[in-house]
N, C-alpha and C. Protein backbone atom coordinates (compact mmCIF):
# COMPACT_ATOMS: atom_id res chain seq x y z
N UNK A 1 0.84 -1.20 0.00
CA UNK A 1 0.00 0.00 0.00
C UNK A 1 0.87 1.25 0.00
N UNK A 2 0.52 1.94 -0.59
CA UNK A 2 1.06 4.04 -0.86
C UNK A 2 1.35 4.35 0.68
N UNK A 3 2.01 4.83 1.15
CA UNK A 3 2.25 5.44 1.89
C UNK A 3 2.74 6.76 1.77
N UNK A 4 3.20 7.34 0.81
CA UNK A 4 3.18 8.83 0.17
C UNK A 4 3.38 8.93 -0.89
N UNK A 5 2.89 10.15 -1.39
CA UNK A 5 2.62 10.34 -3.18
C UNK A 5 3.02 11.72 -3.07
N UNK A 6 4.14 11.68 -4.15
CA UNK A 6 4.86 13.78 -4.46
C UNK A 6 3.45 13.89 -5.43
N UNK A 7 2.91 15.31 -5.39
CA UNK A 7 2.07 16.09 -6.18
C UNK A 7 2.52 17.56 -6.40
N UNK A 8 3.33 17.66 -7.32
CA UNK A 8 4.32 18.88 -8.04
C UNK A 8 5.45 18.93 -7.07
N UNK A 9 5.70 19.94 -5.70
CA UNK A 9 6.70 20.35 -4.70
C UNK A 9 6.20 19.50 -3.94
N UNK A 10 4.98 19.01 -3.41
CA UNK A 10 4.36 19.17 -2.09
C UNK A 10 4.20 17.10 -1.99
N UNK A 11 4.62 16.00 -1.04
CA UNK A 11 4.68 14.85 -0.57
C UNK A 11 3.11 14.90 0.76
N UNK A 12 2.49 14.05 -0.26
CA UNK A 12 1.28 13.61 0.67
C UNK A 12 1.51 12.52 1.63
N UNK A 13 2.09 12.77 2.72
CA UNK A 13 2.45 11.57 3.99
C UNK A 13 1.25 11.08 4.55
N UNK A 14 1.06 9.41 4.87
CA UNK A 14 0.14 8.71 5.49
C UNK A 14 1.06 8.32 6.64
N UNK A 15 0.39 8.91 7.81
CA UNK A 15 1.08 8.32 9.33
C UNK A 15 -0.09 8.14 10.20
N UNK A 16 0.36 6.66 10.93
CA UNK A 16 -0.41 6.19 11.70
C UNK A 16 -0.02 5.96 13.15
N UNK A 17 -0.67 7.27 13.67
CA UNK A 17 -0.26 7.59 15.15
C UNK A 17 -1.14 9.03 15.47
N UNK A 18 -0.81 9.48 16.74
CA UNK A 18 -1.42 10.88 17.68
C UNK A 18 -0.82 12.12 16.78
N UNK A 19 -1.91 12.87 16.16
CA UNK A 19 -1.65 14.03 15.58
C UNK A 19 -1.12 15.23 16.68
N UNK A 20 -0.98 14.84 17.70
CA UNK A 20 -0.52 15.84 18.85
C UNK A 20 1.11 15.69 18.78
N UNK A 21 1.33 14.90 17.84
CA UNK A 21 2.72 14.86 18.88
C UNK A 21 3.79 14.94 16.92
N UNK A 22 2.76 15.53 16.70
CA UNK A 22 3.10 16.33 14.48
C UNK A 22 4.27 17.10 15.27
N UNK A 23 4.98 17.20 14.33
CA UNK A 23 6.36 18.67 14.83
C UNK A 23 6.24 19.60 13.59
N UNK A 24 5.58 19.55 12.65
CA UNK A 24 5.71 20.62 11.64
C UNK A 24 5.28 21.81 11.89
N UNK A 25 4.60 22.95 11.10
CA UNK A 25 4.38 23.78 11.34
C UNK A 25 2.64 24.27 11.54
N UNK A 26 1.75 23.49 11.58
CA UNK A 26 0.43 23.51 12.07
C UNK A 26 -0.31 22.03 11.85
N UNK A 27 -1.31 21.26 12.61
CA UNK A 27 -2.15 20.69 12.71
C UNK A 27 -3.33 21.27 12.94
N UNK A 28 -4.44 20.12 11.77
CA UNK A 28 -5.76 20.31 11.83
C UNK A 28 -6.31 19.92 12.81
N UNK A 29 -7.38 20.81 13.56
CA UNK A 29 -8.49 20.19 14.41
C UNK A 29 -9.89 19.97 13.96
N UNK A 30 -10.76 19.06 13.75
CA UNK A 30 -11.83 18.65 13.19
C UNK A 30 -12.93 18.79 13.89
N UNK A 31 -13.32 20.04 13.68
CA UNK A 31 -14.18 20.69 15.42
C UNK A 31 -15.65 21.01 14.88
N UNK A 32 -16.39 21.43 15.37
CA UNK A 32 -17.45 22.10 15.55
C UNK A 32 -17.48 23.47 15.54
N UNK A 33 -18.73 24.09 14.77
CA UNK A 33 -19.07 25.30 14.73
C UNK A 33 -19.12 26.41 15.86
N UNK A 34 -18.95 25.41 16.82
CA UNK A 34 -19.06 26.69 17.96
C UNK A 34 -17.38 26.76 18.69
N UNK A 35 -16.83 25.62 18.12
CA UNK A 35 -15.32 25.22 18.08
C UNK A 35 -14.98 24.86 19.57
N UNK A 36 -15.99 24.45 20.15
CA UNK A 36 -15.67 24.20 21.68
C UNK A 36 -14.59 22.38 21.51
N UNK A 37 -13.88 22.29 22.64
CA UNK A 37 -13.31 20.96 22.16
C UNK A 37 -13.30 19.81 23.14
N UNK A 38 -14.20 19.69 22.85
CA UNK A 38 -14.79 18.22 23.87
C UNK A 38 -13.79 16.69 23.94
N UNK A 39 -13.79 16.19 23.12
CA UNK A 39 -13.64 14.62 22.69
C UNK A 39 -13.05 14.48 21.34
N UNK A 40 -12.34 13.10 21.24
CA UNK A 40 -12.00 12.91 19.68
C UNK A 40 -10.67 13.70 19.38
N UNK A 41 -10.45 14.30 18.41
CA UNK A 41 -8.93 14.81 17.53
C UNK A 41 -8.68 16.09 18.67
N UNK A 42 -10.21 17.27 18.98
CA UNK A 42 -10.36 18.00 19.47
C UNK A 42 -9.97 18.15 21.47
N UNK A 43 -10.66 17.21 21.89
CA UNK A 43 -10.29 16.31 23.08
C UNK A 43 -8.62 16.61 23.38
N UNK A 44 -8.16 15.60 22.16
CA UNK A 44 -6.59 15.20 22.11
C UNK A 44 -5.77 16.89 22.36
N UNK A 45 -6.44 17.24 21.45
CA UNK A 45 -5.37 18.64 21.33
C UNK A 45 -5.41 19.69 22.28
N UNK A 46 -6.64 19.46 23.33
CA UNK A 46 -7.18 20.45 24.16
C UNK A 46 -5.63 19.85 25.20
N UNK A 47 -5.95 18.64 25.74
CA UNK A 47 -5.36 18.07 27.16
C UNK A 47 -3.83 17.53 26.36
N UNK A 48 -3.32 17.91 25.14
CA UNK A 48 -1.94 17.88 25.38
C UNK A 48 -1.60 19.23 25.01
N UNK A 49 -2.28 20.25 24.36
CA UNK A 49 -1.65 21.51 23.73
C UNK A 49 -1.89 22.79 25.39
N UNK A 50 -3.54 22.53 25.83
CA UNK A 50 -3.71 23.46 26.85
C UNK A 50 -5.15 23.71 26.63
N UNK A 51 -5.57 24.51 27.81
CA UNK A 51 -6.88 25.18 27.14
C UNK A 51 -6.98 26.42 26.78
N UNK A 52 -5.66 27.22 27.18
CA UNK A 52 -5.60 28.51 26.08
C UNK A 52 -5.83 28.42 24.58
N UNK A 53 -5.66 26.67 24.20
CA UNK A 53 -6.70 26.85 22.71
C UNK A 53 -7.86 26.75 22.29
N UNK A 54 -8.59 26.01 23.58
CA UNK A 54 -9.75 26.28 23.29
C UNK A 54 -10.60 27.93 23.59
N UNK A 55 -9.70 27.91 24.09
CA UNK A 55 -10.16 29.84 25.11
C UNK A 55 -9.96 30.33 23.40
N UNK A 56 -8.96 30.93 22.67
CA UNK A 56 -8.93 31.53 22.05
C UNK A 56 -9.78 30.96 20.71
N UNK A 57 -9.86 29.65 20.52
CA UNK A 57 -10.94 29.53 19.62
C UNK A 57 -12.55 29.73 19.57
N UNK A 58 -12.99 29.12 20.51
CA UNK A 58 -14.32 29.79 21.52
C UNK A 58 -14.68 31.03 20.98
N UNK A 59 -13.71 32.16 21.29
CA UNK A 59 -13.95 33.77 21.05
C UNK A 59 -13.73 34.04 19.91
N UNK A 60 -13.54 32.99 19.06
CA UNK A 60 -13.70 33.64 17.84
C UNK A 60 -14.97 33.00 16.53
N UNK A 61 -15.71 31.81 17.61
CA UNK A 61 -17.17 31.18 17.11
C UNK A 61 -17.87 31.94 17.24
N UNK A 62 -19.46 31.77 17.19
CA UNK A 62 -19.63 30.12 16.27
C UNK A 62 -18.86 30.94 14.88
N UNK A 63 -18.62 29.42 13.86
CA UNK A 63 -18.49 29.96 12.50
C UNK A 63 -19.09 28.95 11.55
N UNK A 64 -19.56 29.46 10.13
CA UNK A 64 -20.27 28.63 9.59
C UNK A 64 -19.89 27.16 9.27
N UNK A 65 -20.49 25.73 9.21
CA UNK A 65 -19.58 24.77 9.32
C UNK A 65 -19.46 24.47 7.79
N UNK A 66 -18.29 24.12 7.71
CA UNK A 66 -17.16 24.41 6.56
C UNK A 66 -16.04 25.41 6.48
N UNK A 67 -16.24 25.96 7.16
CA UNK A 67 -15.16 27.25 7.43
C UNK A 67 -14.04 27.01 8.23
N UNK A 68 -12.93 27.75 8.23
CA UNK A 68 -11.70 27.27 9.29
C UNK A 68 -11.20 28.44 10.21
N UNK A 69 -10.91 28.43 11.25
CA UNK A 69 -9.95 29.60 11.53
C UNK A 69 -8.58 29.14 12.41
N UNK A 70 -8.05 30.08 12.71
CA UNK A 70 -6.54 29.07 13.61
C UNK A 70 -6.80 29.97 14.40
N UNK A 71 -5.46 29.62 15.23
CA UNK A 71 -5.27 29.78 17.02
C UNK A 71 -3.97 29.87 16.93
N UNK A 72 -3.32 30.15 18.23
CA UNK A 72 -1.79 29.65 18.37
C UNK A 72 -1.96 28.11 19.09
N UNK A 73 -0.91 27.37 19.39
CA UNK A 73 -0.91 25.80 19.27
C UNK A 73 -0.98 25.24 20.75
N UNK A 74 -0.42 26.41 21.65
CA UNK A 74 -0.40 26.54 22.80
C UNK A 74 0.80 25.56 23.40
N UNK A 75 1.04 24.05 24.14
CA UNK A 75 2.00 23.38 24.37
C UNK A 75 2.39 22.56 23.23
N UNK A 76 1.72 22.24 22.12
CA UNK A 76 1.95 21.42 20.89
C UNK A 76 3.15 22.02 19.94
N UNK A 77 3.87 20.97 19.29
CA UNK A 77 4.93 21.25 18.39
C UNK A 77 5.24 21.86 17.45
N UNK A 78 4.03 22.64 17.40
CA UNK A 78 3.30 23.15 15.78
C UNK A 78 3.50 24.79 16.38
N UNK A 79 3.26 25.78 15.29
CA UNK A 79 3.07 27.21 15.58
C UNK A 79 1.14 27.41 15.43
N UNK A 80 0.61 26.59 14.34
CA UNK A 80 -0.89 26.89 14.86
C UNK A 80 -1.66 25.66 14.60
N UNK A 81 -2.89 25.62 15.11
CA UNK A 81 -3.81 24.93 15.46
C UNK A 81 -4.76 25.38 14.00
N UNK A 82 -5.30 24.94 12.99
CA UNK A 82 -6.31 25.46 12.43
C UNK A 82 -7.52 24.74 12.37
N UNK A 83 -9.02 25.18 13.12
CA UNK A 83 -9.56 24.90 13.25
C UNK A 83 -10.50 24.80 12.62
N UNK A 84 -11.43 23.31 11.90
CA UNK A 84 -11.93 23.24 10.61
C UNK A 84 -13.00 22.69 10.92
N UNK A 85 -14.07 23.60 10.52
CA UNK A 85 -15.63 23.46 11.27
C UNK A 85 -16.32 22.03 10.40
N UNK A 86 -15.87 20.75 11.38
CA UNK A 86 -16.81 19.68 9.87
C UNK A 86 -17.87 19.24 10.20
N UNK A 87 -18.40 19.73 11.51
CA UNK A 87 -19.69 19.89 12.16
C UNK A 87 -20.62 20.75 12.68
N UNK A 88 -21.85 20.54 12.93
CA UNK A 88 -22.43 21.48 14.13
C UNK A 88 -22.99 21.27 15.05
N UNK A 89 -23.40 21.72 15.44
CA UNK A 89 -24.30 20.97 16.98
C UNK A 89 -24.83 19.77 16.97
N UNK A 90 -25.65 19.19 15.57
CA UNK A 90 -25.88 18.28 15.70
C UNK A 90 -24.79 17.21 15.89
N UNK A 91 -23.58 17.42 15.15
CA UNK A 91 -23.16 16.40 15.41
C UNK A 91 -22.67 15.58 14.42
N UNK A 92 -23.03 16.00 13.28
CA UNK A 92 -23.01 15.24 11.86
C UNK A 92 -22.48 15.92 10.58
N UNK A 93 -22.11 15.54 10.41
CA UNK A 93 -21.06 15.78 9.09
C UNK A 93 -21.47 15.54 7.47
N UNK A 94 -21.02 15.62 6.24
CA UNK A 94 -21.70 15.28 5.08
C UNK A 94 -20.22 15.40 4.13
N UNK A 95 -20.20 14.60 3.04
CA UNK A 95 -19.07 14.72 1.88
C UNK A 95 -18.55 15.98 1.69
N UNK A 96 -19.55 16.63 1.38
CA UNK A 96 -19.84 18.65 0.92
C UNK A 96 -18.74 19.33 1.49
N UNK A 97 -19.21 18.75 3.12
CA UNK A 97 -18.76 19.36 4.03
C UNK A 97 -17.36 19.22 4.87
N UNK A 98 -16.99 17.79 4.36
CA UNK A 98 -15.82 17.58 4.56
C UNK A 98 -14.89 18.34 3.32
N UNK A 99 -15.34 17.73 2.18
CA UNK A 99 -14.53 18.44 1.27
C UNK A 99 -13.87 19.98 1.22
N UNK A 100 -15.41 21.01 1.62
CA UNK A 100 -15.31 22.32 1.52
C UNK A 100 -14.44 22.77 3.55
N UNK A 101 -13.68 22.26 4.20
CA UNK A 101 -13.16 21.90 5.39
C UNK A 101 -11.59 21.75 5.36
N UNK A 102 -11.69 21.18 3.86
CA UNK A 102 -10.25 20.31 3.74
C UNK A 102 -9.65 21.41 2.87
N UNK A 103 -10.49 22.30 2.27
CA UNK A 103 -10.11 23.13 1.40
C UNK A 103 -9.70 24.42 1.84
N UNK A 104 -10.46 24.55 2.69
CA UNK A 104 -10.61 26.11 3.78
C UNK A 104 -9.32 26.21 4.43
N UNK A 105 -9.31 24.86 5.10
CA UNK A 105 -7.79 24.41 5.84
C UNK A 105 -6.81 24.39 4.57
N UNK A 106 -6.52 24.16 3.61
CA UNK A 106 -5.54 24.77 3.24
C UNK A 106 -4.92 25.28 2.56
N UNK A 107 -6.36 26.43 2.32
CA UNK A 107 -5.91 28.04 2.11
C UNK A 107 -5.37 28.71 3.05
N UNK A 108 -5.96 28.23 4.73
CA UNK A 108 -5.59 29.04 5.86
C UNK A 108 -3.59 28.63 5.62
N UNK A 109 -3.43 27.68 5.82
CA UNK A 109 -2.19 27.10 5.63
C UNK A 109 -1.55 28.20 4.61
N UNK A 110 -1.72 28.11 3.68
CA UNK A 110 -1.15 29.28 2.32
C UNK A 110 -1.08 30.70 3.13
N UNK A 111 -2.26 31.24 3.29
CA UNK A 111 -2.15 32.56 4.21
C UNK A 111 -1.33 32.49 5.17
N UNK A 112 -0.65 32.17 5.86
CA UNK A 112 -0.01 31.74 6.71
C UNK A 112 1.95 31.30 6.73
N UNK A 113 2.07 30.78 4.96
CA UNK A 113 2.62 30.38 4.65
C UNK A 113 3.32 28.97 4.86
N UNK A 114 2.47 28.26 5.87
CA UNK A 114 2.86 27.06 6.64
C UNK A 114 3.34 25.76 4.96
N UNK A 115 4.39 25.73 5.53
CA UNK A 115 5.32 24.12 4.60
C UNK A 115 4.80 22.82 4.90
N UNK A 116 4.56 22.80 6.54
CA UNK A 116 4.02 21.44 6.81
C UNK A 116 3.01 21.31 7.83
N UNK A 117 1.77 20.40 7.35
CA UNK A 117 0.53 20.52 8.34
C UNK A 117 0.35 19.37 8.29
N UNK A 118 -0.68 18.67 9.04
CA UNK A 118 -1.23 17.45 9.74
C UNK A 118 -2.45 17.29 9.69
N UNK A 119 -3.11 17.15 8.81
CA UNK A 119 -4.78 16.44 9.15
C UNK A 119 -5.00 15.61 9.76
N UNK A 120 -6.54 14.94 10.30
CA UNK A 120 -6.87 14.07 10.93
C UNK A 120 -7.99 13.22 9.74
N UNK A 121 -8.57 12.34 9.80
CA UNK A 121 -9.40 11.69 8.99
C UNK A 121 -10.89 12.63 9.93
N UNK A 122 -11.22 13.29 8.86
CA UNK A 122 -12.09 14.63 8.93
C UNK A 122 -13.91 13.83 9.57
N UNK A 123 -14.38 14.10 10.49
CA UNK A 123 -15.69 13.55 10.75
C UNK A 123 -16.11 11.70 11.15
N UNK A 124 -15.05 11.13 11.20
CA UNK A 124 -15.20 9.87 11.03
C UNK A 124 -15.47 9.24 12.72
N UNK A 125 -15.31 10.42 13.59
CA UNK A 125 -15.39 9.35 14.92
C UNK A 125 -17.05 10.33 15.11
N UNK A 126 -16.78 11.29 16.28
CA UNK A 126 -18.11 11.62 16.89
C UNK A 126 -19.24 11.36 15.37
N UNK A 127 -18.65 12.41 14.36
CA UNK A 127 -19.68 12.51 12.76
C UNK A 127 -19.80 11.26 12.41
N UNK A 128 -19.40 10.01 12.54
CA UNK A 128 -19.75 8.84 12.16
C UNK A 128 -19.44 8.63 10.54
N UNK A 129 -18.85 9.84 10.30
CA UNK A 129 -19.13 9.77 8.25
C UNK A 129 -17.83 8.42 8.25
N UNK A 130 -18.24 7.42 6.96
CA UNK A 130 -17.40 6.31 6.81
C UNK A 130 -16.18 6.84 6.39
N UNK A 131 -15.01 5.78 6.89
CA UNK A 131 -13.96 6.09 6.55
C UNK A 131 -13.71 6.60 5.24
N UNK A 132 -14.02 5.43 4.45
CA UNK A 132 -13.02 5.27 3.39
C UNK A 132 -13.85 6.24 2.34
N UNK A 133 -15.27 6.91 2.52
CA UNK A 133 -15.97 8.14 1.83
C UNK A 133 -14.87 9.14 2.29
N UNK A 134 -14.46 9.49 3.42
CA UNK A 134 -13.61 10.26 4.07
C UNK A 134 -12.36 10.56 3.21
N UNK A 135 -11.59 9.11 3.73
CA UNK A 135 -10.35 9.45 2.76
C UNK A 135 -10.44 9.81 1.24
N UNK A 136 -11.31 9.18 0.37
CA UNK A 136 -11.32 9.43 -0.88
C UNK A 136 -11.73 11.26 -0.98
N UNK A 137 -12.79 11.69 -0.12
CA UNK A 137 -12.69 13.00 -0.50
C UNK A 137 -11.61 14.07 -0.27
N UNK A 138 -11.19 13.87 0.89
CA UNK A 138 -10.35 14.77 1.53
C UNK A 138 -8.98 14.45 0.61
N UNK A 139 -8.53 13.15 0.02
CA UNK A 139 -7.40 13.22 -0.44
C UNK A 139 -7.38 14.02 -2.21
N UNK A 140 -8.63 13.79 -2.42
CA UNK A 140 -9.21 14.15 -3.65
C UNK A 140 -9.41 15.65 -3.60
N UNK A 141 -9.66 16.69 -2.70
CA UNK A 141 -9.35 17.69 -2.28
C UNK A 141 -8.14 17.88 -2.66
N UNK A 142 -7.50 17.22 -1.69
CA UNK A 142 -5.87 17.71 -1.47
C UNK A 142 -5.39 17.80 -2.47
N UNK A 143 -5.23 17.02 -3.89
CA UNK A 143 -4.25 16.83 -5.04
C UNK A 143 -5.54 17.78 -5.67
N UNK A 144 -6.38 17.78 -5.68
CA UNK A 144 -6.74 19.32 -6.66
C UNK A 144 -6.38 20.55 -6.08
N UNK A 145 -6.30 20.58 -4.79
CA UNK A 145 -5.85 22.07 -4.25
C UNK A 145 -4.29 22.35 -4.87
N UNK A 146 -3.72 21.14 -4.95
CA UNK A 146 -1.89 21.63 -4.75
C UNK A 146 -2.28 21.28 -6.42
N UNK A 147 -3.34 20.70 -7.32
CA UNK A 147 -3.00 21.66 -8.78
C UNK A 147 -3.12 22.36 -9.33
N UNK A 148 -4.05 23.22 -8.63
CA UNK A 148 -4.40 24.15 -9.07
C UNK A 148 -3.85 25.64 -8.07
N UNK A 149 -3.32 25.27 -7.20
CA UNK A 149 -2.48 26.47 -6.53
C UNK A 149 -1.02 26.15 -6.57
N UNK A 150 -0.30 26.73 -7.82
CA UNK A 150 0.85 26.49 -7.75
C UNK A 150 1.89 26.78 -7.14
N UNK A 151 1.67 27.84 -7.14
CA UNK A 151 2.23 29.14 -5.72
C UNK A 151 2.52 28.50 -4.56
N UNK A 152 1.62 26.94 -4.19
CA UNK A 152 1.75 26.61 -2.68
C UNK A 152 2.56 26.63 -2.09
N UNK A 153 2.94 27.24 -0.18
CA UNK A 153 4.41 27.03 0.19
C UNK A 153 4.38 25.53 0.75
N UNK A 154 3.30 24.79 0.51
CA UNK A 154 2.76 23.28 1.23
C UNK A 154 4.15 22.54 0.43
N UNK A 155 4.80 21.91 1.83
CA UNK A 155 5.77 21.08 0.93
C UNK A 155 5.13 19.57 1.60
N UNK A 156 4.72 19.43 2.81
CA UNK A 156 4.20 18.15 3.69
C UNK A 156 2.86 18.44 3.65
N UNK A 157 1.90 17.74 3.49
CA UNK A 157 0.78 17.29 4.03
C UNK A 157 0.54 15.78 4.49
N UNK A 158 0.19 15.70 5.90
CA UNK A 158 0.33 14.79 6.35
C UNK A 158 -1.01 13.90 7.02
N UNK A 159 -1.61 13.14 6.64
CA UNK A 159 -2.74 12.31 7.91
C UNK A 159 -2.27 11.92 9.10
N UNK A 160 -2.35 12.15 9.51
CA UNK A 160 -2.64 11.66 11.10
C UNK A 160 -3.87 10.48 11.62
N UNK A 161 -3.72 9.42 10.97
CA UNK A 161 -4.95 8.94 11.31
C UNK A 161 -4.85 7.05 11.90
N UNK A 162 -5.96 7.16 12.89
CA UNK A 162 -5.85 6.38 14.54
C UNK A 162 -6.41 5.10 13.88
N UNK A 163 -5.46 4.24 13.84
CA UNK A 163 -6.08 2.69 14.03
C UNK A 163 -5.53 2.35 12.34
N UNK A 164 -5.65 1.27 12.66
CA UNK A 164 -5.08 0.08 11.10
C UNK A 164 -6.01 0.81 9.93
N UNK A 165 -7.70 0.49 10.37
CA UNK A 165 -8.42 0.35 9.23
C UNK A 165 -8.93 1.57 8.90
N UNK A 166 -8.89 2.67 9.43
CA UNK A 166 -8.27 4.16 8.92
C UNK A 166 -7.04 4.19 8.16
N UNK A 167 -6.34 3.52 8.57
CA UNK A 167 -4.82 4.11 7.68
C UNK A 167 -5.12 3.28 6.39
N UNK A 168 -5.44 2.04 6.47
CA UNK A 168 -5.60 1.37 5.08
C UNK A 168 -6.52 1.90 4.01
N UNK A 169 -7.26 2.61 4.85
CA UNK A 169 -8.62 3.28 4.32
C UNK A 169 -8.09 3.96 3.26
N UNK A 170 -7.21 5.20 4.10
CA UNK A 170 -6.16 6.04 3.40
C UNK A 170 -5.39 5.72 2.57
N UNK A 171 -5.03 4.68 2.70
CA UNK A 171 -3.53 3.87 1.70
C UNK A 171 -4.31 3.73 0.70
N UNK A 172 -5.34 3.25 0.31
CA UNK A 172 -6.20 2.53 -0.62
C UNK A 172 -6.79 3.75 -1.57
N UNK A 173 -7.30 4.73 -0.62
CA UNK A 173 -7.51 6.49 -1.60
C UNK A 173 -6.61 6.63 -2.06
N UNK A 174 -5.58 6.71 -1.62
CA UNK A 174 -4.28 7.74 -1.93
C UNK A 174 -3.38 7.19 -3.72
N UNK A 175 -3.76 5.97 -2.84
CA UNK A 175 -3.54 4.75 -4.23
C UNK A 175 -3.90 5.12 -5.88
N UNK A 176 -5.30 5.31 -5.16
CA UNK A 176 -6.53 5.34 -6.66
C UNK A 176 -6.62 6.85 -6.75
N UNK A 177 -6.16 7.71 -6.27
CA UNK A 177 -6.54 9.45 -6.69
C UNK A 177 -5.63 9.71 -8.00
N UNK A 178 -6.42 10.21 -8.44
CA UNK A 178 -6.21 10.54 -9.84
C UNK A 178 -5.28 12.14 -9.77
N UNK A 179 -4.53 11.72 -10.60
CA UNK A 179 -2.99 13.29 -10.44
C UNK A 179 -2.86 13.40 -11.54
N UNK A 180 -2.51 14.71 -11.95
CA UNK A 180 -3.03 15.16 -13.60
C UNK A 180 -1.37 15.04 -13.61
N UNK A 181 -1.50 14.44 -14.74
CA UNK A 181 -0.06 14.10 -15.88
C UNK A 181 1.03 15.16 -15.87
N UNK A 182 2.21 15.11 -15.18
CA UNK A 182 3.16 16.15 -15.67
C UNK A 182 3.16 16.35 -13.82
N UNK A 183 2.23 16.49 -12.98
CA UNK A 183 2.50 16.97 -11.44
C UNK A 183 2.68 15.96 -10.60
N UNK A 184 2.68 14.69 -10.82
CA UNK A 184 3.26 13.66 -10.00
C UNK A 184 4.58 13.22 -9.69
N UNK A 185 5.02 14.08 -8.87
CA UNK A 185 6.48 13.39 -8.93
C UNK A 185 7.51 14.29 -9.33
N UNK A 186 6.57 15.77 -9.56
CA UNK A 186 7.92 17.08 -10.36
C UNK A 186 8.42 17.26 -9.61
């Protein structure tokens, strides 16, 4: 199975382990509209980074879900936290919405100028959305964002994602995503 694929500058990394403990230069949080951080990816990042990130994300909700904003990272290895609304109160998530999440996140990344970030497999625990719908969109995102923004300073994008049959999930997208001729591998 793939474990990373170059798409023009930028190496799509599959790692299977705690997105808390990423050293690059920002990780995704897969939060809610009101961005409070309960449980799950959000949970993780609260009780190893601090709760000065949830404090500063809080004050800057609710925001519409699909939308992103960052934070600073607080005790985590990263310089920011960007926080990517793939829910709302209810609780539930949709393709749309992962996709337009994965995208938001990383434009914020570009604004920012960040080289290397960390996703999580977007909606798949509290949102219940299936894995492997998951990986195929979000990775399918990813290689159209970095072809159509050439400019990117994205040199890493990385998953972060918990357990075997998540990562295979991933291995198996990453596999079959389609990369336009001439940007694989420049």
């Amino acid at each position: 199975m793939v474990s990373e694929r170059k798409v023009g500058k930028t190496v799509i990394r599959l790692v299977k382990g705690d997105i808390t403990q990423y050293d690059g230069d920002a990780i995704v949080n897969a939060a809610n509209n009101h961005l409070w951080m309960g449980a799950g990816v959000a949970g993780a990042i609260k009780r190893r980074g601090g709760e000065s990130i949830e404090k500063e994300a809080v004050e800057r909700g609710p925001i519409k879900v699909g939308e992103a904003i960052v934070t600073e990272a607080g005790d985590l290895d990263v310089d920011y936290i960007i926080h990517a609304a793939v829910m709302g109160q209810d609780l539930k998530t949709s393709e749309a919405i992962i996709r337009e999440a994965t995208q938001n996140s990383l434009y914020k990344c570009d604004e920012l100028g960040i080289e290397r970030v960390a996703f999580p497999a977007f909606g798949t625990g509290i949102g219940g959305f299936p894995v492997d719908k998951c990986a195929k969109a979000m990775l399918e995102e990813v290689v159209l964002y970095l072809e159509e923004e050439k400019d990117t300073n994205l040199r890493e994008i990385a998953f972060y994602l918990f357990g075997e049959e998540t990562y295979m999930a991933f291995a198996r997208a990453l596999e079959k995503v389609h990369v336009v001729q001439g940007m694989e591998g420049e």
